[in-house]
C-alpha atoms as a PDB file:
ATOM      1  CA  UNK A   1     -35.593  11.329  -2.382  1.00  0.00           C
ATOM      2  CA  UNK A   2     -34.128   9.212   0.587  1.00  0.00           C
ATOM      3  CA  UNK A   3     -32.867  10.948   4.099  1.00  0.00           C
ATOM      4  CA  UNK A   4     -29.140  10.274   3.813  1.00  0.00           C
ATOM      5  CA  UNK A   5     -27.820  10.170   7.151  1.00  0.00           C
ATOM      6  CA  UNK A   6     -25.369  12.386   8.420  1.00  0.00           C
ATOM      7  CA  UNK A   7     -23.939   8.959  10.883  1.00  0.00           C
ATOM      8  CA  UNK A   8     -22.998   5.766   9.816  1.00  0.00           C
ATOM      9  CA  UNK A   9     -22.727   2.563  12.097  1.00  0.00           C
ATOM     10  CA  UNK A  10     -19.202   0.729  11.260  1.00  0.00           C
ATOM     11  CA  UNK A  11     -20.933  -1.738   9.501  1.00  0.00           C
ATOM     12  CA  UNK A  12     -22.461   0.468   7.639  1.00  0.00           C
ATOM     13  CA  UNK A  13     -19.103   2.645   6.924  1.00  0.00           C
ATOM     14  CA  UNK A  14     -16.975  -0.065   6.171  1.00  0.00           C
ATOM     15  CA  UNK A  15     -19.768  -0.956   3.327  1.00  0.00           C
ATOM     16  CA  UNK A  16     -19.814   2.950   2.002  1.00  0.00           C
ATOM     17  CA  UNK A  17     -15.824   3.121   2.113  1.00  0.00           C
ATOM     18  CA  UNK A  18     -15.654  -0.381   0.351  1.00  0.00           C
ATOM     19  CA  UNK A  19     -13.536  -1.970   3.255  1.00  0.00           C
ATOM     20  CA  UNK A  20     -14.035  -4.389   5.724  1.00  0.00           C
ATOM     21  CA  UNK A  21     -14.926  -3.446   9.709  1.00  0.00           C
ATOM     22  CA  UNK A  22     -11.525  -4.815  10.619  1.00  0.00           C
ATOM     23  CA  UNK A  23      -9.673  -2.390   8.193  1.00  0.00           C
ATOM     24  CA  UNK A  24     -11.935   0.287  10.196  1.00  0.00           C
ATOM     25  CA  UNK A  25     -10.755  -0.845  13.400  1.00  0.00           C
ATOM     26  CA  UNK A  26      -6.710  -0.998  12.170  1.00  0.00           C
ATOM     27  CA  UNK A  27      -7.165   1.654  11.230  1.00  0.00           C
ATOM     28  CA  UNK A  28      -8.257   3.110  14.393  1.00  0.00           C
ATOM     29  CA  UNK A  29      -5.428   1.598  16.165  1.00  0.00           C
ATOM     30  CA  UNK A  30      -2.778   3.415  13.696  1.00  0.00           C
ATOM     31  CA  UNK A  31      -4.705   6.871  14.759  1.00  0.00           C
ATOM     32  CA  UNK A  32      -5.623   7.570  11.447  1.00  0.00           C
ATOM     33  CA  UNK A  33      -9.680   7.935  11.889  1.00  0.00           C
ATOM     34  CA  UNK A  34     -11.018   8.449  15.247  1.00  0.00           C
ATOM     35  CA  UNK A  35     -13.255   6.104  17.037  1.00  0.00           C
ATOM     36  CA  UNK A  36     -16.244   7.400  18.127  1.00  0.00           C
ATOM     37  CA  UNK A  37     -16.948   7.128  22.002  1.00  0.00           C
ATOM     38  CA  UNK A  38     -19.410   4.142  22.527  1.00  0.00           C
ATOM     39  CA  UNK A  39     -23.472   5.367  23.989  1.00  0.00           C
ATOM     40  CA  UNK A  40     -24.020   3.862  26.858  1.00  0.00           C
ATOM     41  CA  UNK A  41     -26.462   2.308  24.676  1.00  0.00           C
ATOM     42  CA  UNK A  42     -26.330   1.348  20.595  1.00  0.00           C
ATOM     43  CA  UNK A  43     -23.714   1.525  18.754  1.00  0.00           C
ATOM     44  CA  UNK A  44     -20.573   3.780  17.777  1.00  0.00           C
ATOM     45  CA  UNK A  45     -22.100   6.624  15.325  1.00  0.00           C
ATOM     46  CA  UNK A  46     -19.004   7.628  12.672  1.00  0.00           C
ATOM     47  CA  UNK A  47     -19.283  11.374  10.796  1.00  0.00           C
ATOM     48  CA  UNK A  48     -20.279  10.572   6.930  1.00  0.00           C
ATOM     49  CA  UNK A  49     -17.077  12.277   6.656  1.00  0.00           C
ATOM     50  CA  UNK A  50     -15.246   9.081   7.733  1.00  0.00           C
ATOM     51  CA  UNK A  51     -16.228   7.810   4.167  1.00  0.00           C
ATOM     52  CA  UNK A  52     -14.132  10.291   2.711  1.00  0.00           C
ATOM     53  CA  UNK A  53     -11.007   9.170   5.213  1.00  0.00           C
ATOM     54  CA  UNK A  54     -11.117   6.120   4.356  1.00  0.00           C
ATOM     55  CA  UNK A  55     -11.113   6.627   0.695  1.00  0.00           C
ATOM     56  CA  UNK A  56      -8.176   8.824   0.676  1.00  0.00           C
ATOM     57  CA  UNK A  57      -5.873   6.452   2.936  1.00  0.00           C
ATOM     58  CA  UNK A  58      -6.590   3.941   0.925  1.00  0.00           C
ATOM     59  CA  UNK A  59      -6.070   5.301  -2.644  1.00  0.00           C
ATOM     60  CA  UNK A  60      -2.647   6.975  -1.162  1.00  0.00           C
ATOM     61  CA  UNK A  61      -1.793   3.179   0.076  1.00  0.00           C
ATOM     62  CA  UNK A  62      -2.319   2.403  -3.999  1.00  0.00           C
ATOM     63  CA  UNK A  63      -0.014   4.512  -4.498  1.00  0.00           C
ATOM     64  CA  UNK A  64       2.790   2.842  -2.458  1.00  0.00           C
ATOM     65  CA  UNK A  65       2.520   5.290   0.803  1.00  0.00           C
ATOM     66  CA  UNK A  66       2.888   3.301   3.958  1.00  0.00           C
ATOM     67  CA  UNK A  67       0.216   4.080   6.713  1.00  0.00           C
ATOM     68  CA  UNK A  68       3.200   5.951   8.401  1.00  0.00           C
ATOM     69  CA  UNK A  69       3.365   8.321   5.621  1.00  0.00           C
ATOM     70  CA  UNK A  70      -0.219   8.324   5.378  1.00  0.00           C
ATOM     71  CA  UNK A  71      -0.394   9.959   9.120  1.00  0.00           C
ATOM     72  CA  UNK A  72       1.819  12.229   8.204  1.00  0.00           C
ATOM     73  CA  UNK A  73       0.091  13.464   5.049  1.00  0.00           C
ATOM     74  CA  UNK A  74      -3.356  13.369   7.322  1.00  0.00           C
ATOM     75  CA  UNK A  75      -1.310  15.646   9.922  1.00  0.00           C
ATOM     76  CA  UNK A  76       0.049  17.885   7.125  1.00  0.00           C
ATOM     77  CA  UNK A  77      -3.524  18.241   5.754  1.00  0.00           C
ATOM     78  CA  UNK A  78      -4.562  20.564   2.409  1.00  0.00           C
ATOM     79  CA  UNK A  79      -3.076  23.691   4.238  1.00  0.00           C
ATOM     80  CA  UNK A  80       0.364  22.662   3.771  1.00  0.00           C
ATOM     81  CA  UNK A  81       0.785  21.705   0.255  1.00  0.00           C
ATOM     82  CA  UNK A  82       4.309  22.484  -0.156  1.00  0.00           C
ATOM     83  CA  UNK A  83       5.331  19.717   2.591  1.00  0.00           C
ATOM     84  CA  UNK A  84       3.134  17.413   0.763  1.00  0.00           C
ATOM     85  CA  UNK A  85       4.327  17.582  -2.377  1.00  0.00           C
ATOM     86  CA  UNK A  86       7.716  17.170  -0.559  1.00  0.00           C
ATOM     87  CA  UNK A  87       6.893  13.600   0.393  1.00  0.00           C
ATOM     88  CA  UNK A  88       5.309  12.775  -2.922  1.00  0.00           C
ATOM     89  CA  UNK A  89       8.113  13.732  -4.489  1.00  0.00           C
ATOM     90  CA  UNK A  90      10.218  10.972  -2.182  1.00  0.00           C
ATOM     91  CA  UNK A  91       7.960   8.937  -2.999  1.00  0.00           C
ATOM     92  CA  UNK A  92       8.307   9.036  -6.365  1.00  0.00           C
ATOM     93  CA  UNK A  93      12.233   8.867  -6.091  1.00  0.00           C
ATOM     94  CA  UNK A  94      11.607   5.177  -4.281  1.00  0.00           C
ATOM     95  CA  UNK A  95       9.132   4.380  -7.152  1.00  0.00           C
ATOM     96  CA  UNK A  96      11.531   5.457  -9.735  1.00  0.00           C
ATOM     97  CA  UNK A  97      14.077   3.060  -7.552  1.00  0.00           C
ATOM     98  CA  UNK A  98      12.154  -0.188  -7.100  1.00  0.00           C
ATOM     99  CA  UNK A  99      11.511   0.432 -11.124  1.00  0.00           C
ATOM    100  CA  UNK A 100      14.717   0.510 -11.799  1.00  0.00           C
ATOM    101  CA  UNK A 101      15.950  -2.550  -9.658  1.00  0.00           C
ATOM    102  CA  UNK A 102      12.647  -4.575 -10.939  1.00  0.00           C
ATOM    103  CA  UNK A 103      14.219  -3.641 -14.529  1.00  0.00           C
ATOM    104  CA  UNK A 104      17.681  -5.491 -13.405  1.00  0.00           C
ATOM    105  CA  UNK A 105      15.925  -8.214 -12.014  1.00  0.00           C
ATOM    106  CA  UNK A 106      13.889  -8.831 -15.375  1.00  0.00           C
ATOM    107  CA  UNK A 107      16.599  -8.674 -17.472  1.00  0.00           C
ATOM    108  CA  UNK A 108      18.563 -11.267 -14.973  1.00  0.00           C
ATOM    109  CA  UNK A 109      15.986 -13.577 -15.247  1.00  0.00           C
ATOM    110  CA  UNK A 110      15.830 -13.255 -18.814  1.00  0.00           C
ATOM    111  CA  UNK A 111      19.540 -13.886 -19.160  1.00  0.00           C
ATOM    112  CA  UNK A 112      18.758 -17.245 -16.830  1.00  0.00           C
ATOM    113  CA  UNK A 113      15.797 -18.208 -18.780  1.00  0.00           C
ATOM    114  CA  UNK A 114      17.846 -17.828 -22.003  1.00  0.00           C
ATOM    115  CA  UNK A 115      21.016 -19.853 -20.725  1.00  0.00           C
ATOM    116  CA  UNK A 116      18.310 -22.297 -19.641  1.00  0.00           C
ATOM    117  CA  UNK A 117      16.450 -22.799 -22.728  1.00  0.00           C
ATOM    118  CA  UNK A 118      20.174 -23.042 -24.663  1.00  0.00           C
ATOM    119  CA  UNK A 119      20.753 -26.189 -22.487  1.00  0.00           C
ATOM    120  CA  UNK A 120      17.061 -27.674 -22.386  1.00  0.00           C
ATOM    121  CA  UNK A 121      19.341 -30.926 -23.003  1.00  0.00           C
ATOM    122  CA  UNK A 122      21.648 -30.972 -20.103  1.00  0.00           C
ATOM    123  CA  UNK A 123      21.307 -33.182 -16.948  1.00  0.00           C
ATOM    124  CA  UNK A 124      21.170 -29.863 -14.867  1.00  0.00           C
ATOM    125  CA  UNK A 125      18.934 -27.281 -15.288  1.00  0.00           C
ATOM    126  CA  UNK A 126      21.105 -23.809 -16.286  1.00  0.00           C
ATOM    127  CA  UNK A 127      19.136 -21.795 -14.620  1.00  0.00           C
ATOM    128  CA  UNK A 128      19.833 -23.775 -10.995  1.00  0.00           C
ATOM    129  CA  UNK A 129      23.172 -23.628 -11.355  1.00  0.00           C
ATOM    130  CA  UNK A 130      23.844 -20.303 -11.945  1.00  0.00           C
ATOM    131  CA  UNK A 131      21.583 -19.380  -9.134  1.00  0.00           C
ATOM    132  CA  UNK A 132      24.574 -21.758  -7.103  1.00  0.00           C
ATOM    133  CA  UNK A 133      27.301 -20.198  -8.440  1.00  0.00           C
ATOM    134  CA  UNK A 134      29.687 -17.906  -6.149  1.00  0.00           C
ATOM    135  CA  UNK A 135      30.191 -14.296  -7.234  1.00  0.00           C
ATOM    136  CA  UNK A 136      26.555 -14.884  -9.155  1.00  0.00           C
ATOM    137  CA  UNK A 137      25.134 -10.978  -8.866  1.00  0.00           C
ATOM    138  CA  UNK A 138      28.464 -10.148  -6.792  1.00  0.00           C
ATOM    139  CA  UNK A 139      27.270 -12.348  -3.970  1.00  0.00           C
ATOM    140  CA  UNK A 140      29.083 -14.656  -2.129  1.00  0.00           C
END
């Protein structure tokens, strides 16, 4: 069986977390994994637990949390759970209201791509002009 090692170079972490060394280093910058102080000679040595960092900002940014929120869950940690599920339950609200305003967006565009196809024969395109119109989705 091979020695895992218990320290991973950044080159070597960003290929374990499945990122790239730049994400590593934004990601440094945001404060959301530490970076380890530099030997005097080698290079920075990251806890194999940095792996498991990684992974969980990034599956939480799949989920729609900004890095912002991600800090805050990473500051709230397992111990508070109740303030966690707090925030996912905001976040879930804003999901639930980007759904619903991507829903009114499809069915505009529908509408347009209907009232286009219906004139397929005009000089204008339908779906330009309605775009053009004043008071078109109660804009000016």
């Amino acid at each position: 069986m091979p020695e895992t090692k218990s320290v991973l170079t950044i080159g070597r972490l960003a290929k374990a977390a499945d990122v790239n060394i730049e994400t590593i280093r934004h990601y440094q910058r945001k404060n959301l994994i530490q970076e380890p102080k530099k030997p005097t000679s080698g290079f920075r040595q990251y806890p194999i637990s940095t792996v498991d960092r990684i992974r969980f900002i990034k599956r939480a940014q799949h989920l729609g949390f900004s890095l912002k929120e991600i800090e805050q869950l990473l500051l709230l940690g397992s111990e508070h759970c109740e303030d966690v599920q707090t925030l996912a339950k905001e976040k879930r609200i804003l999901v639930q209201r980007q759904i619903e305003g991507l829903l009114t967006i499809k069915l505009v565009l529908d509408e347009l791509i209907a009232t286009c196809q219906a004139g397929s024969n005009d000089a204008q395109c339908a779906f330009i002009d309605a775009l053009s119109k004043k008071g078109f989705l109660n804009n000016k």
